[in-house]
Protein backbone atom coordinates (compact mmCIF):
# COMPACT_ATOMS: atom_id res chain seq x y z
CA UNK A 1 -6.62 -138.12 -9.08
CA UNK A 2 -10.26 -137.24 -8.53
CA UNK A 3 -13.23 -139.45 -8.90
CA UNK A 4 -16.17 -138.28 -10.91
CA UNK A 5 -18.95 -139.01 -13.31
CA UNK A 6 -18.88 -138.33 -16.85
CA UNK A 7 -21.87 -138.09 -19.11
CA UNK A 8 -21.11 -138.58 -22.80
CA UNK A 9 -23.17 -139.23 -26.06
CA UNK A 10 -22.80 -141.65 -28.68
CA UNK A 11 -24.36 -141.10 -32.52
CA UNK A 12 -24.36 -143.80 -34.50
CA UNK A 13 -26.95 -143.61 -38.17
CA UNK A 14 -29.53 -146.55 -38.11
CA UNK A 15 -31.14 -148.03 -41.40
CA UNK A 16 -34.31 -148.99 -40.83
CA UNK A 17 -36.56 -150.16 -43.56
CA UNK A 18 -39.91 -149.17 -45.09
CA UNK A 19 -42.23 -150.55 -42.11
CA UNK A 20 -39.86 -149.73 -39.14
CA UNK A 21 -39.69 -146.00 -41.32
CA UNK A 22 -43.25 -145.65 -41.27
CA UNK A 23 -43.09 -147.12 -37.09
CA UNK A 24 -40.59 -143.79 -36.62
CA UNK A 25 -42.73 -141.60 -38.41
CA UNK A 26 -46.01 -142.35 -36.45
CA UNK A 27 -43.98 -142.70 -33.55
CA UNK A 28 -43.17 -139.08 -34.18
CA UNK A 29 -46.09 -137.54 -35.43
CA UNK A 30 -47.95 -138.77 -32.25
CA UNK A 31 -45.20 -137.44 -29.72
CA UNK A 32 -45.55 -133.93 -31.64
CA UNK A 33 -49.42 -134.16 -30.68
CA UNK A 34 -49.46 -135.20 -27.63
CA UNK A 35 -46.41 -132.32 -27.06
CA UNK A 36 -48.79 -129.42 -28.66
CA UNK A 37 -51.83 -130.98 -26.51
CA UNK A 38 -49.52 -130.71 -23.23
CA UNK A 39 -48.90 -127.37 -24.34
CA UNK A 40 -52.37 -126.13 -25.42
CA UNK A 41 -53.61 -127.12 -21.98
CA UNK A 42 -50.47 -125.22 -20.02
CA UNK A 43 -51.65 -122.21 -21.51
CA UNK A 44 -55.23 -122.29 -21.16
CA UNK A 45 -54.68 -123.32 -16.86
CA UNK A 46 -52.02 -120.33 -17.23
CA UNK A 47 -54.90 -118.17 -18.23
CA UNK A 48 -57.60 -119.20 -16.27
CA UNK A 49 -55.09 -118.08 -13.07
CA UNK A 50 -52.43 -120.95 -12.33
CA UNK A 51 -49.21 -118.88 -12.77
CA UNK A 52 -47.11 -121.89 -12.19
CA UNK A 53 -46.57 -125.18 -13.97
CA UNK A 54 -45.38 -128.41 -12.42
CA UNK A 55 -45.31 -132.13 -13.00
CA UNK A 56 -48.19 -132.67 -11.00
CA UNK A 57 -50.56 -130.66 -13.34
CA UNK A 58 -48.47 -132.25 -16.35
CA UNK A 59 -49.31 -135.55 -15.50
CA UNK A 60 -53.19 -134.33 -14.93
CA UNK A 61 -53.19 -132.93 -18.40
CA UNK A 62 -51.44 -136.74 -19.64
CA UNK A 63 -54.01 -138.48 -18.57
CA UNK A 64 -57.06 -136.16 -20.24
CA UNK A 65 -54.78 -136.57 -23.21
CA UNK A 66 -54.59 -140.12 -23.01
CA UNK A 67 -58.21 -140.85 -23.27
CA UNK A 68 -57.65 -140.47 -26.95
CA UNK A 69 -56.23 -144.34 -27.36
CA UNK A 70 -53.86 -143.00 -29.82
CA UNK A 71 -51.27 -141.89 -28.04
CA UNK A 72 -51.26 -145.18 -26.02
CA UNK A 73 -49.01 -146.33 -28.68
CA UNK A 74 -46.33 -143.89 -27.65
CA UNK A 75 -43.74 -145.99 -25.43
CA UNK A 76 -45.02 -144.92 -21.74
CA UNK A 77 -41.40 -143.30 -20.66
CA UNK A 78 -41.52 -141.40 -23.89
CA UNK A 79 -45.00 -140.13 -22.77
CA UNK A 80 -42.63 -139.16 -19.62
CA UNK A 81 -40.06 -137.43 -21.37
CA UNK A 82 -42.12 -135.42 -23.76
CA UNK A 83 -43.80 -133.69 -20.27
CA UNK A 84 -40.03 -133.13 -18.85
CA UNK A 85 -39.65 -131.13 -22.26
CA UNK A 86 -42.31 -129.31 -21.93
CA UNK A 87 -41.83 -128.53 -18.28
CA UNK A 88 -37.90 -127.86 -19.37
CA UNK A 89 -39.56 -125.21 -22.52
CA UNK A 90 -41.28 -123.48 -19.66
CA UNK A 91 -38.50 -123.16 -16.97
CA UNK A 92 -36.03 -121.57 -19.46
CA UNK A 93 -39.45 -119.06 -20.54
CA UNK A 94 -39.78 -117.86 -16.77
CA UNK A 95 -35.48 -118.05 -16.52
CA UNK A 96 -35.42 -115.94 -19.37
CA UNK A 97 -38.52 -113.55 -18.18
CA UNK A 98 -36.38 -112.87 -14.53
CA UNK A 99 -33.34 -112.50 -16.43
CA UNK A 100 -34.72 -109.40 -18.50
CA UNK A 101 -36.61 -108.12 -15.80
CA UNK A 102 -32.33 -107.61 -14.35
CA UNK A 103 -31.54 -105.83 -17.00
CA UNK A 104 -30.19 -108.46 -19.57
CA UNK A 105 -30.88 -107.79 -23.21
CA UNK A 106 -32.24 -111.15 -24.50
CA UNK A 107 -35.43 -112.13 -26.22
CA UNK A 108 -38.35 -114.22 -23.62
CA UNK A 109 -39.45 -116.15 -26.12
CA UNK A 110 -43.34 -118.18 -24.73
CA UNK A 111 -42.42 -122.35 -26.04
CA UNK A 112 -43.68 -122.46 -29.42
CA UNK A 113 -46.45 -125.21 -30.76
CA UNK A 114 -44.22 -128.12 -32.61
CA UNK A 115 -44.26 -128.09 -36.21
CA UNK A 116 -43.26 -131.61 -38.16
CA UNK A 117 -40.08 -130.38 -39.42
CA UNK A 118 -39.46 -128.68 -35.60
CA UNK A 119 -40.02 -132.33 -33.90
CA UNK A 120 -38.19 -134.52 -35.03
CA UNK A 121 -36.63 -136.90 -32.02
CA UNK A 122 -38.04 -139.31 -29.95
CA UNK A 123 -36.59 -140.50 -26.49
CA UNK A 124 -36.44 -143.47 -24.36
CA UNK A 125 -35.45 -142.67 -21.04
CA UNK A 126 -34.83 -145.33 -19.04
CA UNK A 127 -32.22 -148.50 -20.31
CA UNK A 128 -35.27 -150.95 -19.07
CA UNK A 129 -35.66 -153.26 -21.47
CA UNK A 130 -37.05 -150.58 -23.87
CA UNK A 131 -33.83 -150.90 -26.46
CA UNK A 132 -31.65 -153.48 -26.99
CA UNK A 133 -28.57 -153.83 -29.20
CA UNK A 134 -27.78 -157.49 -30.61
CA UNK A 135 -25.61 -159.20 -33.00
CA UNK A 136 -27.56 -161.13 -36.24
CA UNK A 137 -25.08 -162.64 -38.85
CA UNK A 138 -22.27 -159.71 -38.09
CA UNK A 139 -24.47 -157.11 -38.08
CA UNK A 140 -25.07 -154.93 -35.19
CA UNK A 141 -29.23 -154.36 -34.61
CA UNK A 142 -31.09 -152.31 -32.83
CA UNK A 143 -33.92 -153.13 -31.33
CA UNK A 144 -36.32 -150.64 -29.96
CA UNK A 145 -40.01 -151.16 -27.99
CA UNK A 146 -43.02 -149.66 -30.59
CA UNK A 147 -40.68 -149.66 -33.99
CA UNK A 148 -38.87 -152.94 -33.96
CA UNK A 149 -35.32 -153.64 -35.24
CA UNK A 150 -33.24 -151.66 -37.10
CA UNK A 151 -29.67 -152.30 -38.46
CA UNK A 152 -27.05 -149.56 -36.64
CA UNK A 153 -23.11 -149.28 -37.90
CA UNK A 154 -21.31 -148.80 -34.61
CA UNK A 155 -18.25 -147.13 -35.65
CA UNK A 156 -16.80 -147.26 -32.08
CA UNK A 157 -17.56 -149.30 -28.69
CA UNK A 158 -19.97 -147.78 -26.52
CA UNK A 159 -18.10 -146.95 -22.93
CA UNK A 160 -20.27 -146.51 -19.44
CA UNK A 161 -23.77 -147.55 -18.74
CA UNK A 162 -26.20 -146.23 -21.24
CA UNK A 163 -29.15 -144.03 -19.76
CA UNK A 164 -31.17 -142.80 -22.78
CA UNK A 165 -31.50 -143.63 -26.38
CA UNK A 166 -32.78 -141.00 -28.68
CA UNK A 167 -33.90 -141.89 -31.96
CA UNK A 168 -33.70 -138.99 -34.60
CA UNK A 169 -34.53 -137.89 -37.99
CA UNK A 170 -32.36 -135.45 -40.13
CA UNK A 171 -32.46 -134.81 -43.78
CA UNK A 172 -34.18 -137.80 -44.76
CA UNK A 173 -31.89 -139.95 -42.63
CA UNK A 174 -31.76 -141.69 -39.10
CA UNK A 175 -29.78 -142.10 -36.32
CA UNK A 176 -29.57 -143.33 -32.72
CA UNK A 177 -27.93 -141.30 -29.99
CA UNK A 178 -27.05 -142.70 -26.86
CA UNK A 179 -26.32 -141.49 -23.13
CA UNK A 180 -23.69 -142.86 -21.40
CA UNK A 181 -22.79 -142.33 -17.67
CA UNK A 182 -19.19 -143.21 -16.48
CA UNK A 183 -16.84 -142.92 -12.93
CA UNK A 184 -13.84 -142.07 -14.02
CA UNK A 185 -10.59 -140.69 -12.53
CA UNK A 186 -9.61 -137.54 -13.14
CA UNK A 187 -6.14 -136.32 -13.39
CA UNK A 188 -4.95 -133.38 -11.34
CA UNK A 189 -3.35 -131.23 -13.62
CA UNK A 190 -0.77 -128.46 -12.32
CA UNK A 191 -1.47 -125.26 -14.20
CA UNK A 192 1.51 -124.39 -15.67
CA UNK A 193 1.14 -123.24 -19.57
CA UNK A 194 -2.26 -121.67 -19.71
CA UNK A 195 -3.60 -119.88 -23.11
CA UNK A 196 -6.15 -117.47 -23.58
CA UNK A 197 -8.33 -117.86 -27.12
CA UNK A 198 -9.84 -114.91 -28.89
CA UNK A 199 -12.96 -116.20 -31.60
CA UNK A 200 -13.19 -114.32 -34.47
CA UNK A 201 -14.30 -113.75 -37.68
CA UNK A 202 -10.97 -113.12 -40.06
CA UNK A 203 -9.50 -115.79 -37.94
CA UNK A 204 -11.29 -118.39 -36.22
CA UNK A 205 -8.97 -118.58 -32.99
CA UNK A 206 -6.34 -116.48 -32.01
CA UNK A 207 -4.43 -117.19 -29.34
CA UNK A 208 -1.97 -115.61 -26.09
CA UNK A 209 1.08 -117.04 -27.48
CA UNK A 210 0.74 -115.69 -31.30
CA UNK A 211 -1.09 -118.53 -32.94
CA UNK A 212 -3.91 -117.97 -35.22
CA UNK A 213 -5.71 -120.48 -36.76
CA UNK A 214 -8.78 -120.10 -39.57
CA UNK A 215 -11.64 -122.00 -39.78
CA UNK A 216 -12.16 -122.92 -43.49
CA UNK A 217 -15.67 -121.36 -45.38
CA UNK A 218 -17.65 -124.39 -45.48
CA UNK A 219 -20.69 -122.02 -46.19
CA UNK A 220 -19.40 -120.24 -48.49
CA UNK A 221 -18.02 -122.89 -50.21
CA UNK A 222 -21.37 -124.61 -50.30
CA UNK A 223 -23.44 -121.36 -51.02
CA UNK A 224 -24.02 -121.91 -54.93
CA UNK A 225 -25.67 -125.22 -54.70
CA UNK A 226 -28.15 -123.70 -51.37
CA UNK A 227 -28.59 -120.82 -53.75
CA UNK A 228 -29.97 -123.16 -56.36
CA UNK A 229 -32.18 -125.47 -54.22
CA UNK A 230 -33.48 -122.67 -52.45
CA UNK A 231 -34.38 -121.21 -55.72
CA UNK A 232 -36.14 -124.70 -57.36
CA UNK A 233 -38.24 -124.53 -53.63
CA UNK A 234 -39.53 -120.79 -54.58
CA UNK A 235 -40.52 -122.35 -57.84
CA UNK A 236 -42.44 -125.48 -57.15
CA UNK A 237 -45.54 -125.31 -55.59
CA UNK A 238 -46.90 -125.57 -51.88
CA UNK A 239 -47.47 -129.25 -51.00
CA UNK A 240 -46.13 -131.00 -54.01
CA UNK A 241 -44.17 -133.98 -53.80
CA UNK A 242 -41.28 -132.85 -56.21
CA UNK A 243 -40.90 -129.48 -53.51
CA UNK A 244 -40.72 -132.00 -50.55
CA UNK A 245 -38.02 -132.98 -52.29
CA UNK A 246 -36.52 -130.33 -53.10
CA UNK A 247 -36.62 -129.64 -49.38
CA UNK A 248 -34.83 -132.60 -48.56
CA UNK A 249 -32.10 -131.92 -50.92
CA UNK A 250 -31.10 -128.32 -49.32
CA UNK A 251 -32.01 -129.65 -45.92
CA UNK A 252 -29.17 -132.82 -46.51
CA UNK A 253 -26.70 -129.48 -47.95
CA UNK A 254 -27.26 -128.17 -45.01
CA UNK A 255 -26.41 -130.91 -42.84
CA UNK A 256 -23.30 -131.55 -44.93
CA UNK A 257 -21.88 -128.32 -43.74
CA UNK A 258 -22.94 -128.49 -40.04
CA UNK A 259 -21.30 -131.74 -40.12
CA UNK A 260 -18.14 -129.93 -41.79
CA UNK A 261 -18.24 -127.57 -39.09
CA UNK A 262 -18.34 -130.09 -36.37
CA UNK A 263 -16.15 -132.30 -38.04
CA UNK A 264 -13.04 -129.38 -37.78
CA UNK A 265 -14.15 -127.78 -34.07
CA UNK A 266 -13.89 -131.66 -32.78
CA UNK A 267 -10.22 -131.82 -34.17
CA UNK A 268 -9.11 -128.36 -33.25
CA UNK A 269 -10.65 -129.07 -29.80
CA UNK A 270 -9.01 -132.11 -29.61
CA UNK A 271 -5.53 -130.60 -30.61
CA UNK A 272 -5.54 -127.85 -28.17
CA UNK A 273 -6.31 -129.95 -25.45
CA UNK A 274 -3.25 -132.23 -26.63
CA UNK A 275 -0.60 -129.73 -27.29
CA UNK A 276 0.65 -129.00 -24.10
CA UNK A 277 -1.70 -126.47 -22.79
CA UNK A 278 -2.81 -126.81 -19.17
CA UNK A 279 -6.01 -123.89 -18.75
CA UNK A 280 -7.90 -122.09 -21.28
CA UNK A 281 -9.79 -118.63 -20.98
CA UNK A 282 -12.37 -117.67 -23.42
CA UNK A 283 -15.22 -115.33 -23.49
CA UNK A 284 -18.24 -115.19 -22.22
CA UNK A 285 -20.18 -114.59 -25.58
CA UNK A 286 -23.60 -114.02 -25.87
CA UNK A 287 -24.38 -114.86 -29.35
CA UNK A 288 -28.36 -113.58 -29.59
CA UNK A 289 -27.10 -109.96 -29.18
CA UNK A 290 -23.95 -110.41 -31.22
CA UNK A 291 -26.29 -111.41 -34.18
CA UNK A 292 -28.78 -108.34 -33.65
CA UNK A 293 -25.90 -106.70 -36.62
CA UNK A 294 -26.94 -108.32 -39.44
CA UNK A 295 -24.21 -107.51 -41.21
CA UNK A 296 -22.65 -110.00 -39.63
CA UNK A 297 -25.20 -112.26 -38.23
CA UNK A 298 -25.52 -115.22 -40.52
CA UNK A 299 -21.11 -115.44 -39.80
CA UNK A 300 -21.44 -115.32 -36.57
CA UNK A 301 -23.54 -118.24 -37.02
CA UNK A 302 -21.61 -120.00 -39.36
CA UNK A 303 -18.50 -119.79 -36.96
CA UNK A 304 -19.86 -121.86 -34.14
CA UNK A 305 -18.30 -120.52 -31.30
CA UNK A 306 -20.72 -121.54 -28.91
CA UNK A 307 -20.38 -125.08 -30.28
CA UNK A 308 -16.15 -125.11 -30.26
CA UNK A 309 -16.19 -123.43 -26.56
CA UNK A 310 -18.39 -127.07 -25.65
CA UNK A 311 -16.65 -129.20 -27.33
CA UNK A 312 -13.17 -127.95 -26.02
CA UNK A 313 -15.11 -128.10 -22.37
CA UNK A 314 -15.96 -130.99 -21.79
CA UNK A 315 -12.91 -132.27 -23.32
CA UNK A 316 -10.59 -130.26 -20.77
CA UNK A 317 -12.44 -131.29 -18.00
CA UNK A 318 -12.63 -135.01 -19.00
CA UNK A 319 -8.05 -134.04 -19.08
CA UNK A 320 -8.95 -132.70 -15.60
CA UNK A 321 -8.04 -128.98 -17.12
CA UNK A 322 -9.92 -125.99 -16.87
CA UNK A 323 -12.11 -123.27 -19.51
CA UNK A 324 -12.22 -120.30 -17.61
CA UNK A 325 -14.92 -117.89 -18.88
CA UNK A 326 -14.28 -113.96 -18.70
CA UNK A 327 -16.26 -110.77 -19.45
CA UNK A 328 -15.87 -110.61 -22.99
CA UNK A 329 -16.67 -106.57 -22.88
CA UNK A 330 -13.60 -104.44 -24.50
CA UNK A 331 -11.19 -107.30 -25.03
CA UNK A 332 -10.82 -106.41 -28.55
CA UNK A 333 -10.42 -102.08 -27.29
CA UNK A 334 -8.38 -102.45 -24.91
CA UNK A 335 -4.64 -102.38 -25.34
CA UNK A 336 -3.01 -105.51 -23.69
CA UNK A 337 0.19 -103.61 -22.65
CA UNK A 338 -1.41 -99.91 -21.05
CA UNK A 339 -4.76 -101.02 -20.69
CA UNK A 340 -5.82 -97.89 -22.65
CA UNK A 341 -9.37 -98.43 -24.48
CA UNK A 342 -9.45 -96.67 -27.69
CA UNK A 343 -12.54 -97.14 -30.73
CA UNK A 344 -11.66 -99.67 -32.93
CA UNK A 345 -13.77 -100.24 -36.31
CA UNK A 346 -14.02 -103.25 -37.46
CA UNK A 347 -11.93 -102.88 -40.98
CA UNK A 348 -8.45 -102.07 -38.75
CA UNK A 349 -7.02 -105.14 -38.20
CA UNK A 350 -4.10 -104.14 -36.12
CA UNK A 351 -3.99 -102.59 -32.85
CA UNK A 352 -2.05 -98.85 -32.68
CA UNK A 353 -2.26 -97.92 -29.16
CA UNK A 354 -3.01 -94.02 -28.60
CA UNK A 355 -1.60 -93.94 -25.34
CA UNK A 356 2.26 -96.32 -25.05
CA UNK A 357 2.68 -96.82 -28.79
CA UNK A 358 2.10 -100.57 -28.77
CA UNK A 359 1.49 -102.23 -32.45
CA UNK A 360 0.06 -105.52 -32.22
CA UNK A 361 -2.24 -107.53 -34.42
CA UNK A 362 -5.91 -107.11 -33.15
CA UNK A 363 -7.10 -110.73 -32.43
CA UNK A 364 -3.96 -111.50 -30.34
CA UNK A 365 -4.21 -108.36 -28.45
CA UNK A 366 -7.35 -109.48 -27.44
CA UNK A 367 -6.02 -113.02 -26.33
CA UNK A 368 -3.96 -111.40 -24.12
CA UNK A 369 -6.56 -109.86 -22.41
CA UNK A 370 -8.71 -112.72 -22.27
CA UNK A 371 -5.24 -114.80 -20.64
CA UNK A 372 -4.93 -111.26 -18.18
CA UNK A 373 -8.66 -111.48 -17.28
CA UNK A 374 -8.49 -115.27 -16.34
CA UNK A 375 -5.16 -114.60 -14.68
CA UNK A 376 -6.82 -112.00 -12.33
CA UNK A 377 -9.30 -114.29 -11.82
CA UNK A 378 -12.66 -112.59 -13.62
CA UNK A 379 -15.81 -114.82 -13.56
CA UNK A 380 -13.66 -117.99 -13.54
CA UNK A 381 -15.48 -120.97 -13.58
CA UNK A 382 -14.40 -124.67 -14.09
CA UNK A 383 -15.92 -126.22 -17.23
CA UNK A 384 -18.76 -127.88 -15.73
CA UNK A 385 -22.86 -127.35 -15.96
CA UNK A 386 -25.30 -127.66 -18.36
CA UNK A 387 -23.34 -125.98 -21.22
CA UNK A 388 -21.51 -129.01 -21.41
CA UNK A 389 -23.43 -131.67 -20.38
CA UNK A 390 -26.26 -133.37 -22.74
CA UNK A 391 -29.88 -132.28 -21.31
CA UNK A 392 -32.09 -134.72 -19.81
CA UNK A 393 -33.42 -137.57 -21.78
CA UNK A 394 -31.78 -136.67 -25.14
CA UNK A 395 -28.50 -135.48 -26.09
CA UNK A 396 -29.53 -132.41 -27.12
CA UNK A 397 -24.38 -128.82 -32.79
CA UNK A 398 -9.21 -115.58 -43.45
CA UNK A 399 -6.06 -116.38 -42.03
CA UNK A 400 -3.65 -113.54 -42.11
CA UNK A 401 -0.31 -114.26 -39.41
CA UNK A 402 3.42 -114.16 -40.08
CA UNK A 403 3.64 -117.16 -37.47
CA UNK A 404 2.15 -121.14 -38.33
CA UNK A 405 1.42 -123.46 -36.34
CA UNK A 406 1.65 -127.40 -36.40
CA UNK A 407 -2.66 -127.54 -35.14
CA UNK A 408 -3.23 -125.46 -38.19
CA UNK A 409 -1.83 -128.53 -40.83
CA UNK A 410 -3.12 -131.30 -38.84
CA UNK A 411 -6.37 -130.11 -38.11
CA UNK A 412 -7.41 -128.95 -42.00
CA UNK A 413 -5.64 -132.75 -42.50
């Protein structure tokens, strides 16, 4: 056993009423102002010759800011945690900046001025008597410094000591997400049945052992009725009410799908790290060049990869197994038997090796050597870091095989 300490988040959706709606909505337009201020000024002190930002000239900016008495009625830590995001925006813009200047195709991307729609959360960082959950006639409320209380369903007990609460508005609704910390013991796990997973488009997962299992078309399923909406919001005009609702309407589609999505890559997740399997290798995708095709861009988006490779993470580590990540280059060219790389389009399904003869269906060809990579030890890397831990302050998401599967029934179950 090994001791450790897990971060988790809890989402639970809030109801507040009319006034505590209108408390969230100030609450947020002020923390997207004082955000774009923050960010105004770390761009003019950029130009006039400071190259570097810190928290030091963060907190000097703050305070010009906060001679405006408006944003006094921001909570003070949430004055705190809007600087940590935009010191956070700016250390992924110079990350990204030194990792193109080595040769890594990615975009830089200079942190972007807030729109309404683009802020939309609000954090309390510290559990200091900010937020408060009590029971009122069996009812669960919430009660939260600057908006007041708020009923919240909790759906399941809250485990660990609670470090953040972020309150959040999506598609017209609310919710409350909290950050837990808790020591826990670890199991040592002996790796004896590890599985290497190809993603894909035809099939979501394929993996090592023959298994193939399809994500079902959520999007596509749902594509008529964002057709439609997105055609009543070309129609109505700029600033009207009936628009801002039409807005809402494909915005709440939207989430209905994302929450599909989720729903399925938190049971598949949870199967595969139930069924026996002790190790998993996957690849080490980089989705913002994958999508550059846009022939299959808005897919690869739809598939969540990035998003199932988390959630099966931090759910192997928290089973005290390991995602090993390998070089994802050739896996799906190279022949798993010869090593032989050959072109393959991507209409030929099955692999015909040029060189030893070997038939094989493409995706699980490619799981092999994904399992062969991890074997030999490529860029391994137990699953921990920031890809699958919550940021700070907020908690920052066709089937065709001759062999089934018992995750395949109870997952789409």
């Amino acid at each position: 056993m090994a001791d450790m300490e897990l971060t988790r988040a809890y989402k639970f959706r809030i109801y507040p009423d009319a006034k505590r709606q209108s408390e969230i909505e100030l609450q947020l337009t002020l923390s997207k102002e004082f955000y774009n201020l923050l960010l105004e000024k770390s761009i003019k002190s950029y130009r006039e010759g400071n190259k570097k930002l810190s928290m030091a000239h963060l907190n000097k900016f703050a305070k010009e800011i906060e001679n405006d008495k408006r944003f006094l009625q921001i909570y003070s830590q949430t004055r705190c945690e809007i600087k940590y995001r935009v010191l956070k925006a700016y250390q992924n813009f110079f990350r990204r900046v030194n990792e193109k200047k080595s040769g890594k195709r990615i975009k830089v991307g200079f942190p972007r001025f807030k729109s309404k729609d683009r802020y939309c959360s609000i954090t309390y960082p510290q559990d200091n008597g900010s937020f408060a959950i009590v029971k009122k006639n069996k009812k669960h409320i919430l009660r939260v410094s600057r908006i007041g209380g708020m009923q919240i369903k909790l759906h399941r007990s809250i485990e660990g000591r609670i470090k953040t609460l972020t309150i959040k508005k999506r598609g017209g609704e609310y919710f409350a997400i909290f950050t837990t910390v808790k020591e826990v013991e670890l199991p040592k796990v002996e790796n004896t049945n590890p599985v290497g997973i190809d993603m894909g488009l035809n099939s979501f997962i394929a993996l090592s052992d023959g298994t193939k299992i399809e994500k079902p078309k959520f999007a596509k399923k749902a594509e008529k009725h964002i057709a439609r909406w997105q055609r009543i919001i070309a129609k109505r005009h700029k600033g009207s009410k009936r628009r801002e609702k039409a807005k809402l309407n494909l915005q709440r589609k939207w989430e209905h799908v994302a929450n599909q999505s989720n729903d399925f890559a938190h049971k598949l997740s949870d199967k595969l790290v139930n069924s026996g399997y002790t190790s998993f290798a996957v690849e080490d995708l980089h989705i913002q060049n994958m999508v550059k095709n846009h022939n299959l861009a808005q897919s690869i988006y739809n598939a969540s990869w990035n998003r199932f490779i988390q959630m099966l993470s931090y759910k192997a580590e928290s089973a005290g197994m390991k995602v090993i990540k390998v070089v994802a280059r050739n896996t799906s060219r190279q022949c798993s038997n010869c090593g032989n790389i050959q072109d393959m389009p991507l209409s030929i399904r099955g692999y015909n090796c040029n060189r030893c003869g070997m038939q094989m269906d493409r995706d699980i060809n490619a799981a092999i050597n994904i399992f062969n990579r991890a074997t030999l030890g490529q860029r391994g890397s137990h699953a921990q870091g920031e890809s699958v831990r919550p940021q700070r302050g907020a908690v920052l998401e066709e089937l065709r095989t001759d062999k089934t599967h018992p995750l395949l029934d109870a997952v789409i179950a």
